[in-house]
C-alpha atoms as a PDB file:
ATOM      1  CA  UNK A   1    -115.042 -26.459 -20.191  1.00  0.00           C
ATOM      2  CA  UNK A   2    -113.761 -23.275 -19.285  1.00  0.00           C
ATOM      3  CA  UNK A   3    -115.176 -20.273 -17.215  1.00  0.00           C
ATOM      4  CA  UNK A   4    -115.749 -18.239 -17.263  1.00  0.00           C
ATOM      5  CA  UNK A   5    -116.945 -18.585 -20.776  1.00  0.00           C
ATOM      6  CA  UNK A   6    -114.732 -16.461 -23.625  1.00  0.00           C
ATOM      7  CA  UNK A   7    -117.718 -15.263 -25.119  1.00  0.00           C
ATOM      8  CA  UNK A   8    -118.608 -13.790 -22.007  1.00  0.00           C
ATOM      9  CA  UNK A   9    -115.368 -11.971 -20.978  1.00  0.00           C
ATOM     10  CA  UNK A  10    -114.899 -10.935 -24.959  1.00  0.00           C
ATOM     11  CA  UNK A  11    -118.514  -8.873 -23.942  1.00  0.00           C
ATOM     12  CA  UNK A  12    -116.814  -7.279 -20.747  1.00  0.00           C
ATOM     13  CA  UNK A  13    -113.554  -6.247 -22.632  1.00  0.00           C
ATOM     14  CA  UNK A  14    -115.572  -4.443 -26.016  1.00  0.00           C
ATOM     15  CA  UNK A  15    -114.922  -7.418 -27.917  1.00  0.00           C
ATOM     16  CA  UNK A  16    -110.450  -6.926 -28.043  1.00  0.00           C
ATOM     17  CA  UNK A  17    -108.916 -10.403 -27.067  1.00  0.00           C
ATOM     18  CA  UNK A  18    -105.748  -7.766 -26.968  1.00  0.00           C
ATOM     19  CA  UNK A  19    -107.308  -6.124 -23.593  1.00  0.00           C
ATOM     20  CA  UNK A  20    -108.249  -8.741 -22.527  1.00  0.00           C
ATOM     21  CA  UNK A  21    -104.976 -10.442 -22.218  1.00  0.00           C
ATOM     22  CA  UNK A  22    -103.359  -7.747 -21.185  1.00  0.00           C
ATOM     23  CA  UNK A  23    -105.805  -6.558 -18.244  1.00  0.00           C
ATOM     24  CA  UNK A  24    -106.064 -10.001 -17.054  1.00  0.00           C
ATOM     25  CA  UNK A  25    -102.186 -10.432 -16.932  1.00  0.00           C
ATOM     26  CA  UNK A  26    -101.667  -6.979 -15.072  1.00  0.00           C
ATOM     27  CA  UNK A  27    -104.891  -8.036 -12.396  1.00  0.00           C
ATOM     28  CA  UNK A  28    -102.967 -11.736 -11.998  1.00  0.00           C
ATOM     29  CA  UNK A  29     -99.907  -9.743 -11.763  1.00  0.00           C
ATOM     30  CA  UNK A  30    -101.002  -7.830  -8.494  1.00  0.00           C
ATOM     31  CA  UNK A  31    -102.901 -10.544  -6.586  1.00  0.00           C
ATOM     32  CA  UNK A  32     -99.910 -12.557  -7.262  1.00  0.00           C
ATOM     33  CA  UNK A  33     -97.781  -9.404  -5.506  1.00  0.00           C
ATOM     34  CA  UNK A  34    -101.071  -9.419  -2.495  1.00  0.00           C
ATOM     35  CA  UNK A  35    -100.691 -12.878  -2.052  1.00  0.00           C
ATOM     36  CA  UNK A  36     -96.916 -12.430  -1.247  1.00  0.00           C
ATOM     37  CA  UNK A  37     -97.763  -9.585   0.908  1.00  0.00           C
ATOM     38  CA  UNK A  38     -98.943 -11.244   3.406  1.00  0.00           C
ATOM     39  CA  UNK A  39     -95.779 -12.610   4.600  1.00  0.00           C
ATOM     40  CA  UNK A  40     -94.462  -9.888   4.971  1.00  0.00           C
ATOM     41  CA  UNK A  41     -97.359  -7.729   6.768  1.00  0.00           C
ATOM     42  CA  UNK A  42     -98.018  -5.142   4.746  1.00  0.00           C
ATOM     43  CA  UNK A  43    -101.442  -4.876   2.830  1.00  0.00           C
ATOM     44  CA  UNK A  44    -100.716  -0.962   1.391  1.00  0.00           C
ATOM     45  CA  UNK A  45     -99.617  -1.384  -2.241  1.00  0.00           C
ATOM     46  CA  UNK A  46    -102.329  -3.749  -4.142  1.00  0.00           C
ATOM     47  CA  UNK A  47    -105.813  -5.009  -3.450  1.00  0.00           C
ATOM     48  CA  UNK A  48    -107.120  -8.565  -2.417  1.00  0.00           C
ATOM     49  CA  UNK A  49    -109.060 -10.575  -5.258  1.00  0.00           C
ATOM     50  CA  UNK A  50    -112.613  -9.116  -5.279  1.00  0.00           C
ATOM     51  CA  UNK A  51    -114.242 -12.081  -5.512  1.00  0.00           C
ATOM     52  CA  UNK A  52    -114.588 -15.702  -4.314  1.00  0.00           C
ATOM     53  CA  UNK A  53    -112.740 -18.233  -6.145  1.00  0.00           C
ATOM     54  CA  UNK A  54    -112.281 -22.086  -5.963  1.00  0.00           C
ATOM     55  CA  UNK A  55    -109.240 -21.887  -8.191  1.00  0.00           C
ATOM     56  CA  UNK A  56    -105.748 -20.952  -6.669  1.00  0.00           C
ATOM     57  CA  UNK A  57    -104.211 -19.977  -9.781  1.00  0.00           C
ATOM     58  CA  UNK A  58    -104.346 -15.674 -10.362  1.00  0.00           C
ATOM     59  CA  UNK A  59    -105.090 -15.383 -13.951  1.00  0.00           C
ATOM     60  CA  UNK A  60    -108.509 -17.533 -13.369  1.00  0.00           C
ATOM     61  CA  UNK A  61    -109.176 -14.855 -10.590  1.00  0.00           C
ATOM     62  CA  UNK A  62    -108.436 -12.523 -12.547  1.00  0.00           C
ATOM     63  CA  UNK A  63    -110.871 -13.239 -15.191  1.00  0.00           C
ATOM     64  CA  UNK A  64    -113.673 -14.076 -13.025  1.00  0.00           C
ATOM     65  CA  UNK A  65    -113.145 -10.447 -11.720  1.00  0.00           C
ATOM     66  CA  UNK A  66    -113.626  -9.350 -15.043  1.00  0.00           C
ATOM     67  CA  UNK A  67    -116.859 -11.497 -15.728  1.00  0.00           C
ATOM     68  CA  UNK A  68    -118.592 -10.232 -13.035  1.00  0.00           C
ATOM     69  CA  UNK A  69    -117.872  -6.780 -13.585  1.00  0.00           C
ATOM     70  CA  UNK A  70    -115.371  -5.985 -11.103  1.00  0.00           C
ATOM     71  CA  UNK A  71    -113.147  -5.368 -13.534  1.00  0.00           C
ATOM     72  CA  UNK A  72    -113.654  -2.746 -16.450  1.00  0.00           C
ATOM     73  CA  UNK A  73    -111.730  -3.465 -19.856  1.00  0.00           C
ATOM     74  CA  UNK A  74    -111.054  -0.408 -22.471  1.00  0.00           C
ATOM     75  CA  UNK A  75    -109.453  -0.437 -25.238  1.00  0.00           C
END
């Protein structure tokens, strides 16, 4: 079972798979680029995840950003 659920994260994005996909890809995109940051000491150019996760992989962050609300999808 996944989650978060599509049927909720379909109700965050106005119902477009389309923005969906493509916000979640961009948000996985720059925790990826945080998370290799930190090597390197500098914490200027993209934001930590905004919320807890027990996954390590981005694009599950990403979308449980956008379930909760931390996220806003337009399309």
């Amino acid at each position: 079972m996944m989650y978060p659920r599509l049927d909720d994260l379909l109700a965050s994005a106005d119902g477009s798979r389309y923005a969906l996909v493509i916000a979640g890809a961009k948000r996985a995109r720059q925790i990826n680029n945080y998370h290799h940051q930190l090597g390197e000491g500098t914490f200027d150019d993209f934001a930590p995840p905004l919320v807890e996760s027990r996954s390590k992989n981005y694009l599950t962050m990403a979308l449980e950003e956008v379930a909760e609300g931390k996220i806003k999808v337009s399309y």
